[in-house]
Protein backbone atom coordinates (compact mmCIF):
# COMPACT_ATOMS: atom_id res chain seq x y z
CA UNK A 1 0.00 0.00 0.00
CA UNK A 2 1.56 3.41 -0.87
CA UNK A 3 2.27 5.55 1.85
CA UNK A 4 3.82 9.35 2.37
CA UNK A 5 3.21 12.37 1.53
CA UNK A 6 4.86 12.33 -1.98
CA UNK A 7 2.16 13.99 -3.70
CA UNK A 8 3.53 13.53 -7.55
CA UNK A 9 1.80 12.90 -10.03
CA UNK A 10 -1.09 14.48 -7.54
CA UNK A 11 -3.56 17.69 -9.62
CA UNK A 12 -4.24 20.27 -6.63
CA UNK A 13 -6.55 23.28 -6.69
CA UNK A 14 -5.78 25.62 -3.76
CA UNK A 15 -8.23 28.57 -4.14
CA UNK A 16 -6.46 31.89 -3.12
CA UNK A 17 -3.14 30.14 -3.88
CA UNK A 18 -1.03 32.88 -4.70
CA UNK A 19 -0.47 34.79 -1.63
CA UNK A 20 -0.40 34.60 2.24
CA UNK A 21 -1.36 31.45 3.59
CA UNK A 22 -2.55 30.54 0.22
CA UNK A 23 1.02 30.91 -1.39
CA UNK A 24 2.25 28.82 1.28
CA UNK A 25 0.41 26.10 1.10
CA UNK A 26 0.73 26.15 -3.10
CA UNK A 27 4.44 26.14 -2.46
CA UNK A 28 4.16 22.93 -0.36
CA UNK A 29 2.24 21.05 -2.22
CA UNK A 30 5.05 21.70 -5.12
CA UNK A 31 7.44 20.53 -2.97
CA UNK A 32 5.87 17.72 -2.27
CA UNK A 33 5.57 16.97 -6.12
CA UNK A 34 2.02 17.90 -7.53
CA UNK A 35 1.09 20.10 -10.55
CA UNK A 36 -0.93 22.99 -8.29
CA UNK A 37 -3.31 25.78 -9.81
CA UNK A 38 -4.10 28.13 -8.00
CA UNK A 39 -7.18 31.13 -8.58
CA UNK A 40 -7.73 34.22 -7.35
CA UNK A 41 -9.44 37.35 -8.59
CA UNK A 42 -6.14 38.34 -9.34
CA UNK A 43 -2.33 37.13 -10.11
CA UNK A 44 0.06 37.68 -6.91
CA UNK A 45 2.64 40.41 -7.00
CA UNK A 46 4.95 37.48 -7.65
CA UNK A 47 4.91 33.94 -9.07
CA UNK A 48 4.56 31.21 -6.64
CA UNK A 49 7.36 28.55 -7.23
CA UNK A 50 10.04 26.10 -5.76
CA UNK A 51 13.25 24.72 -7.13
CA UNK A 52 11.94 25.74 -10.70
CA UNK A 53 8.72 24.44 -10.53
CA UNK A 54 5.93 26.98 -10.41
CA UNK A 55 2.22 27.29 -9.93
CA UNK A 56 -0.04 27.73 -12.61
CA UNK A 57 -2.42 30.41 -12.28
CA UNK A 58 -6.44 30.51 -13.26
CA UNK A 59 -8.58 33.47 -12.80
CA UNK A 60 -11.70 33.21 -11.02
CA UNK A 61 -14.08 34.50 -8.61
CA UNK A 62 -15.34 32.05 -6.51
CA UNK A 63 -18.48 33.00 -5.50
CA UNK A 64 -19.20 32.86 -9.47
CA UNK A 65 -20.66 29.30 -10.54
CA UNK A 66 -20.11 29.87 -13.90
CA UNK A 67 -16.46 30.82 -13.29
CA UNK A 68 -16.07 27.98 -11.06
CA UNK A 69 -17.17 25.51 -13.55
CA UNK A 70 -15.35 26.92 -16.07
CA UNK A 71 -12.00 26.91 -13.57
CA UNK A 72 -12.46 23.22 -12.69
CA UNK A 73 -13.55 21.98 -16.58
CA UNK A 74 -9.85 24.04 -17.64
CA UNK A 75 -8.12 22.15 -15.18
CA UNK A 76 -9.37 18.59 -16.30
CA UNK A 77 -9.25 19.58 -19.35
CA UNK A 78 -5.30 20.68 -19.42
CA UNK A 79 -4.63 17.73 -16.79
CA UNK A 80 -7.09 15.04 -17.34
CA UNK A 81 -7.98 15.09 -13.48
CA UNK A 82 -8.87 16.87 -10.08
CA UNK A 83 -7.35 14.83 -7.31
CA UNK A 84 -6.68 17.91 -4.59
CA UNK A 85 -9.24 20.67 -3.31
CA UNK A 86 -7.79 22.85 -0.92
CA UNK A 87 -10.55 26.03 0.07
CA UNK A 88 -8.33 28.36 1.26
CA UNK A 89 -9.57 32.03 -0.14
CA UNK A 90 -11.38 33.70 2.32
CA UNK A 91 -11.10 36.83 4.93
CA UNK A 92 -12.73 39.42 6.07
CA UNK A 93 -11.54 43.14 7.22
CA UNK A 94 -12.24 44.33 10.82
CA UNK A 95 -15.62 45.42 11.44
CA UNK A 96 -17.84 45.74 14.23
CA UNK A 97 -21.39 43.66 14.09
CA UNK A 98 -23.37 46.45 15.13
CA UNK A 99 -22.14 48.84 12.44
CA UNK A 100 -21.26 46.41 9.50
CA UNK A 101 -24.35 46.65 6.93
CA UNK A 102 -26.52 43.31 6.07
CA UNK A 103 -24.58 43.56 2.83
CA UNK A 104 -21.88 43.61 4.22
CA UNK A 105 -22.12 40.71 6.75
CA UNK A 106 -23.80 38.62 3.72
CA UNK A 107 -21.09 39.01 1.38
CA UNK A 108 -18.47 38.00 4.14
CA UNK A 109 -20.70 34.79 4.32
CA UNK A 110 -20.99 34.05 1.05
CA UNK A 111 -17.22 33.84 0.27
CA UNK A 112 -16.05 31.92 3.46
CA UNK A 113 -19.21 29.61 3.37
CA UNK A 114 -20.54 29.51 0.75
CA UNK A 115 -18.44 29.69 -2.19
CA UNK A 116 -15.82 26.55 -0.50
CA UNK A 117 -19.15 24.93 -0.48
CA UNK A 118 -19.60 26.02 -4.61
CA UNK A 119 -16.19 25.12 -5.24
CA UNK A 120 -16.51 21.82 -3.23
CA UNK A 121 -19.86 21.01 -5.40
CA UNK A 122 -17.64 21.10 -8.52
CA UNK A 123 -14.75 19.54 -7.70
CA UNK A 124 -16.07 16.84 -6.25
CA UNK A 125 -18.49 16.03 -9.28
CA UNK A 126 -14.92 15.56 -10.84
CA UNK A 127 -13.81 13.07 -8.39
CA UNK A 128 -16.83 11.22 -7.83
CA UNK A 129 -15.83 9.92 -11.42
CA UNK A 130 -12.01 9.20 -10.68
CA UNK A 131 -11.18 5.98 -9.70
CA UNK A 132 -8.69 6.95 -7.66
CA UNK A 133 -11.37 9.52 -5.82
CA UNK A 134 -10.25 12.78 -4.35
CA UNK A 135 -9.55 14.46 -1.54
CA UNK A 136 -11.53 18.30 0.12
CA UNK A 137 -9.54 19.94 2.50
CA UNK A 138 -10.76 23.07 3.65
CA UNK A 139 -8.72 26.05 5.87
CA UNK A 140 -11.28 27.19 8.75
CA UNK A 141 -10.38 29.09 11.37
CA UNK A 142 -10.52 29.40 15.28
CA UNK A 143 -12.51 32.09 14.66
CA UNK A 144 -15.27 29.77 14.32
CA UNK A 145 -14.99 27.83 17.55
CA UNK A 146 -14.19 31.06 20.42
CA UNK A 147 -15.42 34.39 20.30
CA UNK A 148 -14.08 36.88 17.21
CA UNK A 149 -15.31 40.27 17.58
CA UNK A 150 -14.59 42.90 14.80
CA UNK A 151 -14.90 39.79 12.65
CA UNK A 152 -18.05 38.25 13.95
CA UNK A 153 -19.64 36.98 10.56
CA UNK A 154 -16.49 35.99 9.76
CA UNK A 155 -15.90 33.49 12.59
CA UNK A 156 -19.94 32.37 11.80
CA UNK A 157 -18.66 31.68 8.12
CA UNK A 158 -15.85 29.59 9.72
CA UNK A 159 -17.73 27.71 12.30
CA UNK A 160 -20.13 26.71 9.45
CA UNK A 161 -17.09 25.21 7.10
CA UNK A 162 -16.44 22.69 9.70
CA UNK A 163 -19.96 21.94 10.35
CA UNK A 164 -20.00 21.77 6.63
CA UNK A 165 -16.80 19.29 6.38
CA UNK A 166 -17.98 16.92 8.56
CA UNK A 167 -21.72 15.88 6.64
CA UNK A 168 -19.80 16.44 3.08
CA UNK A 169 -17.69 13.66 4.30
CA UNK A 170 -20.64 11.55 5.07
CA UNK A 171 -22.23 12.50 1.75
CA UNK A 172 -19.15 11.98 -0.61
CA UNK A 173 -17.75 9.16 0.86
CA UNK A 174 -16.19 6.50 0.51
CA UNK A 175 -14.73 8.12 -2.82
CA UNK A 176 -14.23 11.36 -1.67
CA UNK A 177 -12.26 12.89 1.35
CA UNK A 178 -13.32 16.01 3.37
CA UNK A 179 -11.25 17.31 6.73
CA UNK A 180 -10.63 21.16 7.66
CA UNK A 181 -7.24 22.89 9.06
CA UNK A 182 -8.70 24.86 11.87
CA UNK A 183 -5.72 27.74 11.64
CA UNK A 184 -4.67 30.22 14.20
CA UNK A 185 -2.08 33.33 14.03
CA UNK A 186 -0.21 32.96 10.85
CA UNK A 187 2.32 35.37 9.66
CA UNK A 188 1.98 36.39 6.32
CA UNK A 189 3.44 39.60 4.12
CA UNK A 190 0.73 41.31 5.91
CA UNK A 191 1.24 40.68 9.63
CA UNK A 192 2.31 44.61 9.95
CA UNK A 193 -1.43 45.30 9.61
CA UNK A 194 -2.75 43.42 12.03
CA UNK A 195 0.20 43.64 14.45
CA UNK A 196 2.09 46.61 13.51
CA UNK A 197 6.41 46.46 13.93
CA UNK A 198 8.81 43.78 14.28
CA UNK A 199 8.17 44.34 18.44
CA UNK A 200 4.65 44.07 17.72
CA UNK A 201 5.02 40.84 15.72
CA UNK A 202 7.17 39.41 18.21
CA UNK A 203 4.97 40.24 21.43
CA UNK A 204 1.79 38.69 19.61
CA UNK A 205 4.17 35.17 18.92
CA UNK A 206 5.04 35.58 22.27
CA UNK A 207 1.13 34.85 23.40
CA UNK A 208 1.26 31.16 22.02
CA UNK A 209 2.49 28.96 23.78
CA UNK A 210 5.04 27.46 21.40
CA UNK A 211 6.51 31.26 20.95
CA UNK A 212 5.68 32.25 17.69
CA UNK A 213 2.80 32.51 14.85
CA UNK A 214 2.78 29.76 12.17
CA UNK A 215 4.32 30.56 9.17
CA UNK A 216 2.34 29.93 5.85
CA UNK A 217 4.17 26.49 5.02
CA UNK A 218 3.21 24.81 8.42
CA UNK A 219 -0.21 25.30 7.25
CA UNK A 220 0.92 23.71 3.65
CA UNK A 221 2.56 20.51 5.44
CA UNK A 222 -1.09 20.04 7.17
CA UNK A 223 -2.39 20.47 4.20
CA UNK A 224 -0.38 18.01 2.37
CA UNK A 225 -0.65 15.13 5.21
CA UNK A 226 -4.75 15.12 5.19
CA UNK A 227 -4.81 15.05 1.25
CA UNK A 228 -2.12 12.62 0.91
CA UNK A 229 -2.27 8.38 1.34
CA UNK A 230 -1.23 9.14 5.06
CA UNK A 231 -4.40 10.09 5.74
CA UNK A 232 -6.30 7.66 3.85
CA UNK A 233 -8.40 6.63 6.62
CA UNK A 234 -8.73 10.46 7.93
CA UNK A 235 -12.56 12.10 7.04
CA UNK A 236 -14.72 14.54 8.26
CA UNK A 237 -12.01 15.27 10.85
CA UNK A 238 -10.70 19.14 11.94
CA UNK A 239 -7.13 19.43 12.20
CA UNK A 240 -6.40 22.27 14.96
CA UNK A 241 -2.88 23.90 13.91
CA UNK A 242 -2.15 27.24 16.40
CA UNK A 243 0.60 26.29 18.33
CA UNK A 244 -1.23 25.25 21.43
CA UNK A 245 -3.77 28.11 21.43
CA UNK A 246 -4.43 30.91 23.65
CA UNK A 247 -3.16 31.47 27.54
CA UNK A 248 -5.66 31.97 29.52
CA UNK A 249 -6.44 35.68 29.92
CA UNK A 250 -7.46 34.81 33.70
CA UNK A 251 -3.98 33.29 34.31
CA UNK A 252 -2.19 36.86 33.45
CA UNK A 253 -5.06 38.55 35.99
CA UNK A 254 -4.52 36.79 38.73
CA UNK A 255 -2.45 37.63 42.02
CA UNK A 256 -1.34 34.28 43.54
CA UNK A 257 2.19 33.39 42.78
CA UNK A 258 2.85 30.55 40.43
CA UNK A 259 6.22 30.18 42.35
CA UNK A 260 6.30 26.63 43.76
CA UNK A 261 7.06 26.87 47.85
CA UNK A 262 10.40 25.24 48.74
C-alpha cells in the first residue's frame, strides 16, 4: 500500500493560492511533487514557485458558478484530473457587528461559506468519477470555535465550514475525502497590519504557547498530510494547527504566585 506524503503525479486546486497562507500552502504542495493551480481574482505580486517548478495560475471568482465551472472543466481539461481541493480564499476586514451593513455581513458569508461549499460542489463532481477519488480539505479558522469580535460573521462563516466538512464527508464518501485545518495566528506579508512592527510581531508570537505565529508552510505541510495516502483513513475530521492556542487571559489577571514553595 503506498504511503507518504509524496504527492507527484497528484492535480491540486488551492483557491487563493497565490499569496499569504494561500502561497504557502501552493508552495508545499510543489514541494511535495504535484502540478498545483491556484485562482484568485487576481495574479500575486509574484509567481509562486520552488526549485523551478511553479504554480499555474487561473482566474476566477469564486463565489461565481459559472467561473467555477469553467476553472475546474480548464483544469481537467489541461490535466485530465482533479485529485486535490484545498478552500483556502477567504477573509474578512475588521468590522464591528453592530455597524457592519446586512450587505456587508452577507457578502463576508458568502465567500467563506458559501463559495468553499460552490467550489466543493464542482470539484467533487470531478472526483466522484475518478477511480482513484479525491480528496476536500478546507482552511477554517478558530474564529469559528471562540469568540471573534470585529470579525463576527467571519468566525460564523468559519464555524459553518467545519460543520460543513464533517456531513460532506458523510455525503461523498467512501470516494471522496473532506477534513478542515482549523488555523490560528499565521504570519503572512501582511502581519504589519494586524500587528504593527517587528516588536509588535514578536509580542503577539510571544502569546502562544510554542513562541511564535505559524508561518504559511506549516499550514501547507497540514495540508499536504490530510490530502495525501497518510491520511487515507482520515474524514470529516478538523485538524487544529495554532501552536497550542491561547493562555488563559485569567492566568495573566490573577495575584497568587505561580512560584512553587520550597
Amino acid at each position: 500500500m503506498e504511503t507518504g506524503s509524496n504527492m507527484t503525479g497528484s492535480v491540486v486546486l488551492v483557491t487563493g493560492g497565490v499569496r499569504g497562507v494561500g502561497a504557502g500552502i501552493s508552495r508545499t504542495f510543489l514541494r511535495a511533487g504535484a502540478t498545483v493551480v491556484a485562482c484568485a481574482r487576481r495574479p500575486g505580486e509574484a509567481p509562486v514557485e520552488v526549485d523551478g517548478r511553479a504554480v499555474e495560475f487561473l482566474p476566477c471568482d469564486i463565489r461565481d458558478p459559472e467561473q467555477v465551472q469553467g476553472l475546474v472543466d480548464r483544469i481537467v481539461e489541461r490535466h485530465g484530473r482533479l485529485d486535490v481541493l484545498v478552500n483556502n480564499a477567504g477573509g474578512a476586514p475588521f468590522a464591528l457587528a453592530a455597524d457592519a451593513s446586512p450587505k456587508f455581513h452577507s457578502k463576508i458569508v458568502e465567500l467563506n461559506l458559501l463559495a468553499p461549499l460552490l467550489v466543493s460542489q464542482v470539484a467533487n463532481a470531478v472526483m466522484q468519477r475518478q477511480d482513484s477519488g479525491g480528496a476536500i480539505v478546507n482552511i477554517s479558522s478558530v474564529s469559528g470555535s471562540r469568540p471573534s469580535p470585529g470579525t463576527a460573521a467571519y468566525g460564523a462563516a468559519k464555524a459553518g465550514v467545519d460543520s460543513l466538512t464533517g456531513s460532506l464527508a458523510v455525503e461523498w464518501a467512501p470516494k471522496v475525502r473532506v477534513n478542515s485545518v482549523v488555523v490560528g495566528l499565521v504570519r503572512t506579508e501582511l502581519a504589519h497590519l494586524h500587528y504593527g512592527d517587528e516588536a509588535g510581531i514578536a509580542a503577539v508570537g510571544d502569546t502562544v504557547p510554542l513562541g511564535r505565529m505559524a508561518c504559511p508552510e506549516d499550514i501547507g505541510n497540514c495540508a499536504v498530510f490530510l490530502a495525501s495516502p497518510l491520511a487515507a483513513y482520515v474524514s470529516g475530521s478538523t485538524l487544529t494547527v495554532h501552536g497550542g492556542g491561547e493562555r488563559p487571559a485569567f492566568l495573566a489577571a490573577a495575584t497568587a504566585s505561580t512560584e512553587e514553595k520550597a
